[in-house]
N, C-alpha and C. Protein backbone atom coordinates (compact mmCIF):
# COMPACT_ATOMS: atom_id res chain seq x y z
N UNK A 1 -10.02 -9.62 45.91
CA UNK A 1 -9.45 -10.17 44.69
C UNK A 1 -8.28 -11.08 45.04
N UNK A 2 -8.17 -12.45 44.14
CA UNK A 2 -6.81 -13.37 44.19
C UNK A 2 -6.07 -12.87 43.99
N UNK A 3 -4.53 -13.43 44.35
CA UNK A 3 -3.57 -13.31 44.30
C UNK A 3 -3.47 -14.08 42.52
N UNK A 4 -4.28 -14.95 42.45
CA UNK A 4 -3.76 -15.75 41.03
C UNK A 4 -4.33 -14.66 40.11
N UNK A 5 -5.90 -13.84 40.38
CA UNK A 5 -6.36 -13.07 39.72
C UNK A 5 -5.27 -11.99 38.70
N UNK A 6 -5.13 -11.24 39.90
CA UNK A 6 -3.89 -10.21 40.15
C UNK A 6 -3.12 -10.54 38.89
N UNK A 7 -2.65 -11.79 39.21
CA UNK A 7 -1.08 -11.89 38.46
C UNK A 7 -1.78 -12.00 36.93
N UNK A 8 -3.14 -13.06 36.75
CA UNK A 8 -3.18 -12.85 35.42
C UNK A 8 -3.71 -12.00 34.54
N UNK A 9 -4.46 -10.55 35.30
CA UNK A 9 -4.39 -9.38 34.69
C UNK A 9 -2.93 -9.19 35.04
N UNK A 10 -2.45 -8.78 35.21
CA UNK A 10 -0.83 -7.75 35.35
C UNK A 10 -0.04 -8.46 34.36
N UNK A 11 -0.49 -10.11 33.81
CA UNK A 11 0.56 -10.46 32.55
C UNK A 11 -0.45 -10.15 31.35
N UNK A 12 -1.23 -9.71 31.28
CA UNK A 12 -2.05 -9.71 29.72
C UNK A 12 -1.34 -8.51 29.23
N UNK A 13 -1.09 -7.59 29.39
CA UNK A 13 -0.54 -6.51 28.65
C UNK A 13 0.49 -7.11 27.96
N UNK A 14 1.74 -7.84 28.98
CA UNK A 14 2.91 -8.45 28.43
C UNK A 14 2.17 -9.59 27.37
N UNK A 15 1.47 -9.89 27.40
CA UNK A 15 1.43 -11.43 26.60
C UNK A 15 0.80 -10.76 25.05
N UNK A 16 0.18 -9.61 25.55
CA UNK A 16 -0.06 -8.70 23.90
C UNK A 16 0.82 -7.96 23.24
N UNK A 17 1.71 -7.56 24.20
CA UNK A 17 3.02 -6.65 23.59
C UNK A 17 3.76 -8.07 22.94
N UNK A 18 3.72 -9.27 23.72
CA UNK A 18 4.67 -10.37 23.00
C UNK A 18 4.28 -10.89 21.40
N UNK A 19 2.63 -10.99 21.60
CA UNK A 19 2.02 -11.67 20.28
C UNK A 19 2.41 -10.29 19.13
N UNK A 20 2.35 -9.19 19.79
CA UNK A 20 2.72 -8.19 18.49
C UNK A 20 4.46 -8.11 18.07
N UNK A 21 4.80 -7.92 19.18
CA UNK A 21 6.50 -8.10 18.59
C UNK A 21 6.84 -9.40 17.94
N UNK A 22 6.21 -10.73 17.78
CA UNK A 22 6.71 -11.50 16.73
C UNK A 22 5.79 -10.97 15.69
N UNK A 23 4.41 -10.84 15.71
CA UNK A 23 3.41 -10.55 14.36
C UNK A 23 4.08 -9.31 13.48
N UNK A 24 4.74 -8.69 14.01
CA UNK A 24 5.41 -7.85 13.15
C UNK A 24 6.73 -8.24 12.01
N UNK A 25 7.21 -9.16 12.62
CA UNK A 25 8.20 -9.38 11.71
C UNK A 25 8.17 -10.40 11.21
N UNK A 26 7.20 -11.13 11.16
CA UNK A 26 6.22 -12.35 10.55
C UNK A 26 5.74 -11.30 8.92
N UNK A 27 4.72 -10.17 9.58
CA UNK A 27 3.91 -9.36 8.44
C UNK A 27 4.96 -8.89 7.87
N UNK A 28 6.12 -8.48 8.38
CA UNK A 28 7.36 -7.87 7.61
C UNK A 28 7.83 -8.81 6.38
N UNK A 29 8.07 -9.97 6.68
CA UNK A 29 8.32 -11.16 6.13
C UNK A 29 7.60 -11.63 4.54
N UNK A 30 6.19 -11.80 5.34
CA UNK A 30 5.21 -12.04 4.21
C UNK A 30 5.28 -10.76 3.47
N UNK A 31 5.40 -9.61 3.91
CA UNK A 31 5.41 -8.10 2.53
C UNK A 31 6.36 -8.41 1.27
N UNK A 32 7.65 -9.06 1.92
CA UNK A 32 8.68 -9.45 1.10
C UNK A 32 8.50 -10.02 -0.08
N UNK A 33 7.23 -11.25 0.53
CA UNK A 33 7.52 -12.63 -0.37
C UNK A 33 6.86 -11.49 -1.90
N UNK A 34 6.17 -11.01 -2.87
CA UNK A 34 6.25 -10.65 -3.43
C UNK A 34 7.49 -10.53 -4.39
N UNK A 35 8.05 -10.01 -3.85
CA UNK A 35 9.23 -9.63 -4.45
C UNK A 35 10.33 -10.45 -4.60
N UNK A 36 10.31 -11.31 -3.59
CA UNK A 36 10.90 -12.36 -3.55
C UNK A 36 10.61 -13.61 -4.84
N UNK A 37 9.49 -13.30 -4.81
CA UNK A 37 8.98 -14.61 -5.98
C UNK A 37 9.66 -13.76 -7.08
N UNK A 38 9.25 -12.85 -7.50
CA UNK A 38 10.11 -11.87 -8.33
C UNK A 38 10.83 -11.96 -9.18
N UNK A 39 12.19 -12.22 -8.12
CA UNK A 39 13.87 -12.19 -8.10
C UNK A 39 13.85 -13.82 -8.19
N UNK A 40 12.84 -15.10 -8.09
CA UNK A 40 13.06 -16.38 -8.42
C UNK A 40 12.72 -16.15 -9.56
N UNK A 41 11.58 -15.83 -10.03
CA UNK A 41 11.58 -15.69 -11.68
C UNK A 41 12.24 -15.14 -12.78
N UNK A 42 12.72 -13.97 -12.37
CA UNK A 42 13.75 -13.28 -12.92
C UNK A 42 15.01 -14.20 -13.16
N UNK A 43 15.28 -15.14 -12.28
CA UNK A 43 16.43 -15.66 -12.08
C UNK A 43 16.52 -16.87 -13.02
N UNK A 44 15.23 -17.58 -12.72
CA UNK A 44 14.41 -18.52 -13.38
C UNK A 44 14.29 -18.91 -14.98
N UNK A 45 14.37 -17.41 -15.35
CA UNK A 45 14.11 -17.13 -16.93
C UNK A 45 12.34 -16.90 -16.98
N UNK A 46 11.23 -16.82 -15.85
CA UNK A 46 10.37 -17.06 -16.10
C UNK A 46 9.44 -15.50 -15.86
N UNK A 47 9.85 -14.71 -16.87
CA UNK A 47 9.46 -13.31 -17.07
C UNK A 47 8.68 -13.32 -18.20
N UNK A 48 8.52 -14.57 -19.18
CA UNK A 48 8.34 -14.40 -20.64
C UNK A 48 8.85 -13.65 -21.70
N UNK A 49 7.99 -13.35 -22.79
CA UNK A 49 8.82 -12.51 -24.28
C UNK A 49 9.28 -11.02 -23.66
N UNK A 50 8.72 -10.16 -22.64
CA UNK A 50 8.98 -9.04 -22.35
C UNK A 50 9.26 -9.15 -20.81
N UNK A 51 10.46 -9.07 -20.22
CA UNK A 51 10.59 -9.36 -19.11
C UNK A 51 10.39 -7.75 -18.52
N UNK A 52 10.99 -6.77 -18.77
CA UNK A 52 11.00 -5.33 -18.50
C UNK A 52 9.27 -5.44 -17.69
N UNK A 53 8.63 -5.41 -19.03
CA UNK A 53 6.83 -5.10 -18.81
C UNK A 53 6.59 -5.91 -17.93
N UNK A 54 7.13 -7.63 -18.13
CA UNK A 54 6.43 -7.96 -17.00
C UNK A 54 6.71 -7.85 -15.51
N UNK A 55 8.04 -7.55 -15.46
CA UNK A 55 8.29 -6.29 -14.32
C UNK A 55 7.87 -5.20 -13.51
N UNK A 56 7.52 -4.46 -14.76
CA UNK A 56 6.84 -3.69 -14.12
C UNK A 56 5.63 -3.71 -14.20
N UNK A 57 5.17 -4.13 -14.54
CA UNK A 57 3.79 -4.56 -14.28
C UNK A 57 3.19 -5.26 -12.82
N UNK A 58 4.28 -6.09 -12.62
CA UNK A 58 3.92 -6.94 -11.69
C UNK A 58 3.98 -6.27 -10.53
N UNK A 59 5.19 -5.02 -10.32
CA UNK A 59 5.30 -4.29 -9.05
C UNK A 59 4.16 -3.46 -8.91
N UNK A 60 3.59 -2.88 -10.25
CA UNK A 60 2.42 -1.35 -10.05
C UNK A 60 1.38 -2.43 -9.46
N UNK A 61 0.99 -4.10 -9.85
CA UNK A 61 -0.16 -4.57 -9.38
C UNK A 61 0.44 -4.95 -7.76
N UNK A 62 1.47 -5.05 -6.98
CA UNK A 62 1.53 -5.16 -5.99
C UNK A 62 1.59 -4.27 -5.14
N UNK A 63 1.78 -3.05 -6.03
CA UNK A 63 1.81 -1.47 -5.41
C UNK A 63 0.00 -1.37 -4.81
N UNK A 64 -0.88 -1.38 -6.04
CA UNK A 64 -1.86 -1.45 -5.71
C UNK A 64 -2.98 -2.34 -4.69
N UNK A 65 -2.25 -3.70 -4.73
CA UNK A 65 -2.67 -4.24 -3.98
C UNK A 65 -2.43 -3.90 -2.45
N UNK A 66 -1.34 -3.26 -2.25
CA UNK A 66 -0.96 -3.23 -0.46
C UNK A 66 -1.22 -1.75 -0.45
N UNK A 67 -1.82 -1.01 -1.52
CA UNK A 67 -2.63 0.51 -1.33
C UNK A 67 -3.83 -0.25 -0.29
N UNK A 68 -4.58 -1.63 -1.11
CA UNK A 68 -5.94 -1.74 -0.77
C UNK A 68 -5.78 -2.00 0.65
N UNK A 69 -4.60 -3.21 0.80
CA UNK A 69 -4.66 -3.70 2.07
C UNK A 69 -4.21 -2.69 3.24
N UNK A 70 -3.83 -1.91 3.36
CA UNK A 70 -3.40 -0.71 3.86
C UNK A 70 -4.87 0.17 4.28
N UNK A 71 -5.54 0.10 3.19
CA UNK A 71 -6.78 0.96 3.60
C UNK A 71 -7.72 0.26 4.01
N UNK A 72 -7.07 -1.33 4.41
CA UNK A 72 -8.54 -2.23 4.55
C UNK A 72 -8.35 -2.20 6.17
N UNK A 73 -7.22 -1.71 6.66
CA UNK A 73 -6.75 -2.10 7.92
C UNK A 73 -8.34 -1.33 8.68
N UNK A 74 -8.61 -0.28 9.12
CA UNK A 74 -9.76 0.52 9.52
C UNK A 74 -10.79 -0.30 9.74
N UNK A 75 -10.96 -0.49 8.42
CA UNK A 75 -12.79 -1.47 7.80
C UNK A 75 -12.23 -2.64 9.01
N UNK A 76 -11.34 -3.50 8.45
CA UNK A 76 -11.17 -4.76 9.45
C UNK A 76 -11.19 -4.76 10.84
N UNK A 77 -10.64 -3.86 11.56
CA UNK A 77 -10.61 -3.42 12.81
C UNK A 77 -12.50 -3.13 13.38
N UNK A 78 -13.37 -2.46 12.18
CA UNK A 78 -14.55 -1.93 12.58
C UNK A 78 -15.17 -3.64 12.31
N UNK A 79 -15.38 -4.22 11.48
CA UNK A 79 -15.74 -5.09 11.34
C UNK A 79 -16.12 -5.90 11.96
N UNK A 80 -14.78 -6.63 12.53
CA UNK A 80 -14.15 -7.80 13.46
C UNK A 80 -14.25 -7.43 15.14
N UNK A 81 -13.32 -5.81 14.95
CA UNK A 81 -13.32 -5.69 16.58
C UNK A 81 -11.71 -6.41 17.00
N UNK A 82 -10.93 -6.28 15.75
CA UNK A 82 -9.20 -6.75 16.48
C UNK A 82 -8.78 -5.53 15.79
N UNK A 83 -8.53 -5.18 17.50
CA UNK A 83 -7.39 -3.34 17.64
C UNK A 83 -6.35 -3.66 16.93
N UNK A 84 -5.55 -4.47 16.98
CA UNK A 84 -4.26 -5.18 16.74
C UNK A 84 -3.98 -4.71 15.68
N UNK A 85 -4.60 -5.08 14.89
CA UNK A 85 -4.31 -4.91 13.44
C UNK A 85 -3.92 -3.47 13.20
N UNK A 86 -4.70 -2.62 13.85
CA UNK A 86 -3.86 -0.99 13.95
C UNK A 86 -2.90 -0.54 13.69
N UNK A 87 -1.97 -1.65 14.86
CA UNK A 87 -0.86 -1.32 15.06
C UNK A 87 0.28 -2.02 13.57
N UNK A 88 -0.51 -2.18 12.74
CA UNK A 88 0.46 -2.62 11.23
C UNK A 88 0.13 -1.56 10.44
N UNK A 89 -1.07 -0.84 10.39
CA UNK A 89 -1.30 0.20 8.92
C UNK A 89 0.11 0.92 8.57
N UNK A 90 0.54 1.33 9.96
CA UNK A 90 1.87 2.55 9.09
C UNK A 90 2.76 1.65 8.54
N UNK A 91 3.08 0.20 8.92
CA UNK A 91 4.08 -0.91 8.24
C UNK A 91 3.66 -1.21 7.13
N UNK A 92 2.29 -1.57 6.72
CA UNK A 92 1.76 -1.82 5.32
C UNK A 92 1.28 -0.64 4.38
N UNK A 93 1.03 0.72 5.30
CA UNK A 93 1.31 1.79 4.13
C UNK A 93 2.71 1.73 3.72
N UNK A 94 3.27 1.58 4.14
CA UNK A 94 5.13 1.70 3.68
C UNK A 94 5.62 0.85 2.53
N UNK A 95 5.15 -0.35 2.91
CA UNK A 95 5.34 -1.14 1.94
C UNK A 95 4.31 -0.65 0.76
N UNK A 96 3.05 -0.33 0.99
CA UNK A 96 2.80 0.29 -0.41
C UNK A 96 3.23 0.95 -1.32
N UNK A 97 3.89 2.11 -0.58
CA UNK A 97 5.32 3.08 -1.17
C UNK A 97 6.20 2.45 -1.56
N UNK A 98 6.58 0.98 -1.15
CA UNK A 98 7.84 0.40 -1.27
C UNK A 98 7.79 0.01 -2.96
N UNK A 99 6.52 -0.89 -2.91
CA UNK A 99 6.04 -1.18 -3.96
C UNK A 99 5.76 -0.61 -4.80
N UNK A 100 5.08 0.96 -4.72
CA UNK A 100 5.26 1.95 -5.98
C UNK A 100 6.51 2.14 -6.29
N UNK A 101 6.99 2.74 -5.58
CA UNK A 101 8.57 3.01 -5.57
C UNK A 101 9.31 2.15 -6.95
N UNK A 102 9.18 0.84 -6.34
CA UNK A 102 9.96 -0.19 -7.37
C UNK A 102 9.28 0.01 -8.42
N UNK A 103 7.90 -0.08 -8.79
CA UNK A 103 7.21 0.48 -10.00
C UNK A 103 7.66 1.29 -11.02
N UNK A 104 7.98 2.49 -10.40
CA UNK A 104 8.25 3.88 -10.90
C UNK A 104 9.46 3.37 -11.26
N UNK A 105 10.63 2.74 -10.46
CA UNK A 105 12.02 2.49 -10.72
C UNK A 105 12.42 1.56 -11.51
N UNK A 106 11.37 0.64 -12.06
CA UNK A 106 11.07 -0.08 -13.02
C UNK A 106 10.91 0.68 -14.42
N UNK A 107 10.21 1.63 -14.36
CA UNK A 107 9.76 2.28 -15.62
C UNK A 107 10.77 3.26 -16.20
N UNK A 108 11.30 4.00 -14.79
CA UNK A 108 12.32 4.98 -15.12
C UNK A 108 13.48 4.55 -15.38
N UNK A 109 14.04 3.47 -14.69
CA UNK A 109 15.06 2.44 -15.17
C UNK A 109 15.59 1.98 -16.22
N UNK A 110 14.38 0.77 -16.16
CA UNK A 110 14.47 -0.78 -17.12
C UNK A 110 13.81 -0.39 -18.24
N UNK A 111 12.79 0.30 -18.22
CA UNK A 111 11.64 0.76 -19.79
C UNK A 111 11.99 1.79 -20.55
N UNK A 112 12.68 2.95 -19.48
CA UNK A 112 12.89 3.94 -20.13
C UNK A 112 14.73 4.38 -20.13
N UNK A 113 15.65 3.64 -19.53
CA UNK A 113 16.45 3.83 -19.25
C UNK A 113 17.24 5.25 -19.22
N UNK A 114 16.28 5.50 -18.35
CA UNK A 114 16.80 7.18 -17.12
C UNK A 114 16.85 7.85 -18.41
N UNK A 115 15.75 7.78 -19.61
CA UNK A 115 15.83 8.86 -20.62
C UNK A 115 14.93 9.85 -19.79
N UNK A 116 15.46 11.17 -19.63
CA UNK A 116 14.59 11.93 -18.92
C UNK A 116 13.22 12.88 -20.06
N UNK A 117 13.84 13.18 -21.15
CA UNK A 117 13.06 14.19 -21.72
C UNK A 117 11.78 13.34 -22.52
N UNK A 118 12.41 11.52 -22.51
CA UNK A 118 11.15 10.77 -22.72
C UNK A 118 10.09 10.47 -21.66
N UNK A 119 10.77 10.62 -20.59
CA UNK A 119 9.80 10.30 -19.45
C UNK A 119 8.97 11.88 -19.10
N UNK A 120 9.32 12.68 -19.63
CA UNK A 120 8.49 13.93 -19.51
C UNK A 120 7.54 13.72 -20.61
N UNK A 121 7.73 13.62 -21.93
CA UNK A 121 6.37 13.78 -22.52
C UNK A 121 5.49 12.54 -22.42
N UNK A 122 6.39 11.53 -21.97
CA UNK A 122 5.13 10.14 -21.39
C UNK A 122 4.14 10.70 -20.45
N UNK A 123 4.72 11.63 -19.89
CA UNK A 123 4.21 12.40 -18.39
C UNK A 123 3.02 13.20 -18.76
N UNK A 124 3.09 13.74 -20.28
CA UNK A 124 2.51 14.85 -20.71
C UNK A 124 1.71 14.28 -21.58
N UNK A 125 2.18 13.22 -22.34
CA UNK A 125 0.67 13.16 -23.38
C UNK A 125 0.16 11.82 -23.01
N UNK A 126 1.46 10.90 -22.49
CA UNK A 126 -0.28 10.16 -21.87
C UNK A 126 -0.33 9.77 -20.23
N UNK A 127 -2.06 9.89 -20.50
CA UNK A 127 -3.04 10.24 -19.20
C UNK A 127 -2.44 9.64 -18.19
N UNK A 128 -2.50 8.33 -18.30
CA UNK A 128 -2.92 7.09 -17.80
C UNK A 128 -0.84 7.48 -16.54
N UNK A 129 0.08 7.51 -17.49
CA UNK A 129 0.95 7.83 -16.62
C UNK A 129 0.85 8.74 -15.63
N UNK A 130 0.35 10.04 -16.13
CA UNK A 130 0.02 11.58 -15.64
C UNK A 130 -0.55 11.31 -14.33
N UNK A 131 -1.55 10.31 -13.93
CA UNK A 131 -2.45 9.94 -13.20
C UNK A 131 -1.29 9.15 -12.31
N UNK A 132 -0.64 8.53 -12.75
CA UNK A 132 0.32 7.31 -11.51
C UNK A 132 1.15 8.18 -11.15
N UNK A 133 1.60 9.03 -11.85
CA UNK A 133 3.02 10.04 -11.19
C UNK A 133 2.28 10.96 -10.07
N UNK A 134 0.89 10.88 -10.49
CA UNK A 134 -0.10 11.91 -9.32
C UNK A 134 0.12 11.43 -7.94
N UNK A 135 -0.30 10.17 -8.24
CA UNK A 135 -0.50 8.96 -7.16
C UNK A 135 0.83 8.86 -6.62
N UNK A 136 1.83 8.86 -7.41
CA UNK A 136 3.04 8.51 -6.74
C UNK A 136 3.65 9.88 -5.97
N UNK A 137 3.82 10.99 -6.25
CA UNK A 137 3.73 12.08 -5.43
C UNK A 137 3.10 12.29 -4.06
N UNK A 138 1.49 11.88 -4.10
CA UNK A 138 0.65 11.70 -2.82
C UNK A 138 1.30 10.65 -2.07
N UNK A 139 2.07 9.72 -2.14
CA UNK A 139 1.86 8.42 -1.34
C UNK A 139 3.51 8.67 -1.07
N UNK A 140 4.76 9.12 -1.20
CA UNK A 140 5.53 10.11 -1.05
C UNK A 140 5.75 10.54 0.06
N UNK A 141 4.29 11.62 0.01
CA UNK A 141 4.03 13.01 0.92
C UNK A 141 3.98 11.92 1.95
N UNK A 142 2.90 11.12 1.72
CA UNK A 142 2.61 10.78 3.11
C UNK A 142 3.71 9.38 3.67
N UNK A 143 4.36 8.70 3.24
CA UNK A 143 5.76 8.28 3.30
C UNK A 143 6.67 9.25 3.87
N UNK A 144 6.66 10.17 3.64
CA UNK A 144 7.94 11.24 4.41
C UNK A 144 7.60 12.03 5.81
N UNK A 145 5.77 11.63 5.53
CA UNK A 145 5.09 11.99 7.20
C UNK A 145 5.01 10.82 8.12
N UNK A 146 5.29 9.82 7.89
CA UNK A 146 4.67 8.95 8.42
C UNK A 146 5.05 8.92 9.50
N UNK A 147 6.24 9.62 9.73
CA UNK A 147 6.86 9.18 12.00
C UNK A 147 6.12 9.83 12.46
N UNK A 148 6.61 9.43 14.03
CA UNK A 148 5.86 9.67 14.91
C UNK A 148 6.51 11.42 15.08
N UNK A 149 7.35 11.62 14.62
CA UNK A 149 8.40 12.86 15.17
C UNK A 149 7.47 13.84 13.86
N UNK A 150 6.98 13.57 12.88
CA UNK A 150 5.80 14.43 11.70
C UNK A 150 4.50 14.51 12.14
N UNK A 151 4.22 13.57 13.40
CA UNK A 151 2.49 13.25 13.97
C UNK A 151 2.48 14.36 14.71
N UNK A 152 3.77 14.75 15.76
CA UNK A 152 4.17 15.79 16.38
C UNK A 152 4.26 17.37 16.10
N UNK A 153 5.22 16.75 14.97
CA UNK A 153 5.19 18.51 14.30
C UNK A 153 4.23 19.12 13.58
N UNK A 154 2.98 18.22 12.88
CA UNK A 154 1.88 18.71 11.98
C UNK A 154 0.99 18.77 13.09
N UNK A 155 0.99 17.97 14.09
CA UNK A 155 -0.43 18.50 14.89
C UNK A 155 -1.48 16.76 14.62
N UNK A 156 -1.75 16.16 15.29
CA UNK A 156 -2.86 15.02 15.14
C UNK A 156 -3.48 15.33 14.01
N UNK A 157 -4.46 16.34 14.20
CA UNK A 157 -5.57 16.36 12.96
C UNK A 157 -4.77 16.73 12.08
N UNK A 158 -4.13 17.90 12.05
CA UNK A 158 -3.86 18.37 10.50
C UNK A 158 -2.83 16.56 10.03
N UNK A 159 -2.25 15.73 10.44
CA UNK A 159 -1.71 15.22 10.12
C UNK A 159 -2.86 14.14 9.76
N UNK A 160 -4.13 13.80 9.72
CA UNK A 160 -5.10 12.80 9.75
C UNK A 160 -5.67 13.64 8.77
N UNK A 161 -5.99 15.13 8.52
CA UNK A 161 -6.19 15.64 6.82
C UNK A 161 -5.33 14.75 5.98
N UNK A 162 -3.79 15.54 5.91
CA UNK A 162 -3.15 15.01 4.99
C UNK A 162 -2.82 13.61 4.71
N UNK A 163 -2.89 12.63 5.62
CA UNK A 163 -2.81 11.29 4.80
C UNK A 163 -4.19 11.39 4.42
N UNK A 164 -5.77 11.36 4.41
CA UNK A 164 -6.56 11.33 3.83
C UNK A 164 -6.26 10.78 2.06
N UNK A 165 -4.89 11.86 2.03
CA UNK A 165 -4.55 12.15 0.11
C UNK A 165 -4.38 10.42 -0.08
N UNK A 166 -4.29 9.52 1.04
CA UNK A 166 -3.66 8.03 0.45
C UNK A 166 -5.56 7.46 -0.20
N UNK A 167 -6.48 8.11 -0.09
CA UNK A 167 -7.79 8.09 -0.80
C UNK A 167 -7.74 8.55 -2.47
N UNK A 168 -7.61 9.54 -2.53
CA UNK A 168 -7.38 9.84 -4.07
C UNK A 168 -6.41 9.72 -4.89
N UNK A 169 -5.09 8.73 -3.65
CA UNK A 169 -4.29 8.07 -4.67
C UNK A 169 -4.21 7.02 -5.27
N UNK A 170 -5.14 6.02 -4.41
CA UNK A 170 -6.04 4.43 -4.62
C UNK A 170 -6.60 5.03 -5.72
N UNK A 171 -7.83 5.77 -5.60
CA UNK A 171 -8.60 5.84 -6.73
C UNK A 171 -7.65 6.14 -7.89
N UNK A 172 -6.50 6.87 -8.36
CA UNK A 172 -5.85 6.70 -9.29
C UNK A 172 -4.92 6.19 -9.62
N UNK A 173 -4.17 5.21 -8.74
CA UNK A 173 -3.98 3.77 -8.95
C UNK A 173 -5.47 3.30 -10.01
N UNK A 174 -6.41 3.13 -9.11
CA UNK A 174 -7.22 2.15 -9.89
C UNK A 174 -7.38 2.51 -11.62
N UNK A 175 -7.83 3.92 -11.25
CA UNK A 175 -7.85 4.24 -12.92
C UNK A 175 -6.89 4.47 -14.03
N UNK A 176 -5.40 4.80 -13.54
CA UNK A 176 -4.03 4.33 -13.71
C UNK A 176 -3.81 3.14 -14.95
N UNK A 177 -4.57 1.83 -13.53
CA UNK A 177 -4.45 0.35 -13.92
C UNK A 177 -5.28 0.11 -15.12
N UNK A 178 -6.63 1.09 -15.27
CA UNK A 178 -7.54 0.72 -16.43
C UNK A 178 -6.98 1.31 -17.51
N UNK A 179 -6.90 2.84 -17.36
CA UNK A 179 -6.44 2.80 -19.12
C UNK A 179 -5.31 2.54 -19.85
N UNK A 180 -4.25 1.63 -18.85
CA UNK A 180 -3.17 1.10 -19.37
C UNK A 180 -3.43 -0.03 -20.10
N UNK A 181 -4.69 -0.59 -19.88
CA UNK A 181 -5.00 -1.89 -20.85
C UNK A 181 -5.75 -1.50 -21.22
N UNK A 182 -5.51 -2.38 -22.78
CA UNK A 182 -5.97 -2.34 -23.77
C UNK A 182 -7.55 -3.68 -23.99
N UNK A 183 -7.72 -4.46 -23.21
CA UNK A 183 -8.81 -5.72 -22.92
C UNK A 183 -8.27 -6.23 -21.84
N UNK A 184 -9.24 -7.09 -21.41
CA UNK A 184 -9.60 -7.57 -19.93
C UNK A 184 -9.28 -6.84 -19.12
N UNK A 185 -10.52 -6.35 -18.52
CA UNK A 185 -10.52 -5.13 -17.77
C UNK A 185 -11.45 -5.80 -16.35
N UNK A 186 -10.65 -7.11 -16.23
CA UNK A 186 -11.51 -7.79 -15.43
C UNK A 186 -10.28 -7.64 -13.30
N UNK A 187 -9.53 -7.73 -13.53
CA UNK A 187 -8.49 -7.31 -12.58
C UNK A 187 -8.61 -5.80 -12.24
N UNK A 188 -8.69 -4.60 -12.63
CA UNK A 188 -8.62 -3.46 -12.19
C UNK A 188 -10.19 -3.06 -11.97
N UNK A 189 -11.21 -4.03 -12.61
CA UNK A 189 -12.71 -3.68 -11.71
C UNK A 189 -12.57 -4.56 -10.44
N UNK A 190 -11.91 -5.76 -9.97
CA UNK A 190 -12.00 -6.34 -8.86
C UNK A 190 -11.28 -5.30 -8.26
N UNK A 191 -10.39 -4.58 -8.00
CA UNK A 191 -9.56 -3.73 -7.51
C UNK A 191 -10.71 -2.69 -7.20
N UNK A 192 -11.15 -2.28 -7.89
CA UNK A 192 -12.36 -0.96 -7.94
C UNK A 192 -13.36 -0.99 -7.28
N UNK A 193 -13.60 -2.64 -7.26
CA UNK A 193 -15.61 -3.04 -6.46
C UNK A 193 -14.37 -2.84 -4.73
N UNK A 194 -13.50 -3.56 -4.51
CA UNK A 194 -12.86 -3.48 -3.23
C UNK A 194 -12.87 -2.33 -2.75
N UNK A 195 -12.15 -1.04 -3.46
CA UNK A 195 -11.69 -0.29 -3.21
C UNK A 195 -13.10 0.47 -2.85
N UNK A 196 -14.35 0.35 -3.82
CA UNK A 196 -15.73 1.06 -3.57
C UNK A 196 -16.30 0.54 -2.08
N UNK A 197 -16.23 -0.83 -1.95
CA UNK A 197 -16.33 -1.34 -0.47
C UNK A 197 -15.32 -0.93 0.62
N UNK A 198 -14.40 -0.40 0.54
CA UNK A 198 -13.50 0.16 1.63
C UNK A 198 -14.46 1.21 2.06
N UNK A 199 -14.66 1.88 1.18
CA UNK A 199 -15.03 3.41 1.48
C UNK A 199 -16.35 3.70 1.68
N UNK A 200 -17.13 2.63 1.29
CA UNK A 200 -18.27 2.20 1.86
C UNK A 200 -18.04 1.68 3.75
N UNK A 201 -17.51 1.35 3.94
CA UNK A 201 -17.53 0.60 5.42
C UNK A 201 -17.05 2.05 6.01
N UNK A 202 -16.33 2.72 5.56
CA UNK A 202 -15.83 4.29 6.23
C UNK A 202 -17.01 5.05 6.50
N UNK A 203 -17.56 5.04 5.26
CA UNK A 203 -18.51 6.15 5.25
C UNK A 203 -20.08 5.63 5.80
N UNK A 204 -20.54 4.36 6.04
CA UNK A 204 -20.77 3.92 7.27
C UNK A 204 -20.37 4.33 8.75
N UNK A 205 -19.67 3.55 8.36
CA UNK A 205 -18.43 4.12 9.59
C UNK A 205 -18.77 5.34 10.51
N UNK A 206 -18.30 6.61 9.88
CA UNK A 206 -18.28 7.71 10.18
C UNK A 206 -20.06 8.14 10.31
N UNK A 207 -20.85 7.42 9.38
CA UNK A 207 -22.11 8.39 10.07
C UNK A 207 -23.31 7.55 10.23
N UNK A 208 -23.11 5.80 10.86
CA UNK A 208 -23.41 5.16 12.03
C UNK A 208 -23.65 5.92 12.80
């Protein structure tokens, strides 16, 4: 074997550790812009007649969206065949949380202003909340597992059970998103056919 050989295996590791340490704070970046557009509109005046709703509205649909992209990471990796992308799921589950998070802090906030005994029977008589506070609990759990120092203490598998729960919290996200509207129910079925194709490529996946 060359000497030139040599050297240019012994730099590929470095030249992949390099392309990931900028791609990370590139993807960090772009998670932002969301929110960022946000805080221009807000600023803007360009919230319309209900700025609150369209607030929060806008965070639960970005909550949901980086649920999907979060769970698309797997499928894409099986797909394509780029490992890489791996190494972002626990950064873009986070930001999913980030994004519920503001959701919830939107509602409990700005809509309901920290009335607590109203935000309990919203909790209680209708569904459609009952179902997001579900979701928001699951995605939480697995937000407070997510280090590497919780991968440790739960054990690999048992810790690959319990995020599983970020599955039946998509699905109620999705259904969340439907019976909160009242017509065009055309946005939370595109969310739904995706979300049915995620779990389709898994369940492929797994018994390929």
């Amino acid at each position: 074997m060359s000497d030139t050989t040599e050297s240019v295996r012994a730099t590929e590791p470095r030249s992949k550790t390099k392309r990931v340490s900028w791609q990370k704070p590139a993807i960090f970046c772009l998670c932002l812009l969301p929110l960022a557009w946000l805080v221009v509109r807000a600023v803007t005046g360009d919230l319309g007649a209900n700025p609150i709703e369209a607030i929060t509205r806008y965070l639960g649909d970005w909550a949901l969206r980086f649920i999907l992209i979060a769970l698309a990471v797997t499928p894409i990796r099986v797909l394509t065949g780029w490992t890489t992308v791996g190494r972002f799921r626990r950064m873009l589950g986070l930001f999913a949380f980030f994004y519920v998070l503001l959701h919830l802090l939107s509602y409990v906030g700005l809509d309901q202003f920290f009335y607590w005994s109203g935000i309990w029977q919203d909790i209680i008589k209708r569904i459609y909340i009952t179902l997001g506070m579900a979701a928001v609990l699951m995605l939480a759990l697995l937000a407070a597992t997510s280090t590497d120092k919780m991968v440790k203490r739960l054990g690999a598998k048992r810790w690959r059970e319990l995020h599983r729960l970020v599955y039946p919290a998509a699905v109620l996200g999705v259904i969340h998103f439907f019976m909160m509207l009242k017509a065009d129910y055309t946005e939370p079925t595109i969310y739904a056919v995706i979300l049915a194709g995620l779990f389709g490529i898994r369940i492929y996946k797994k018994w390929a």
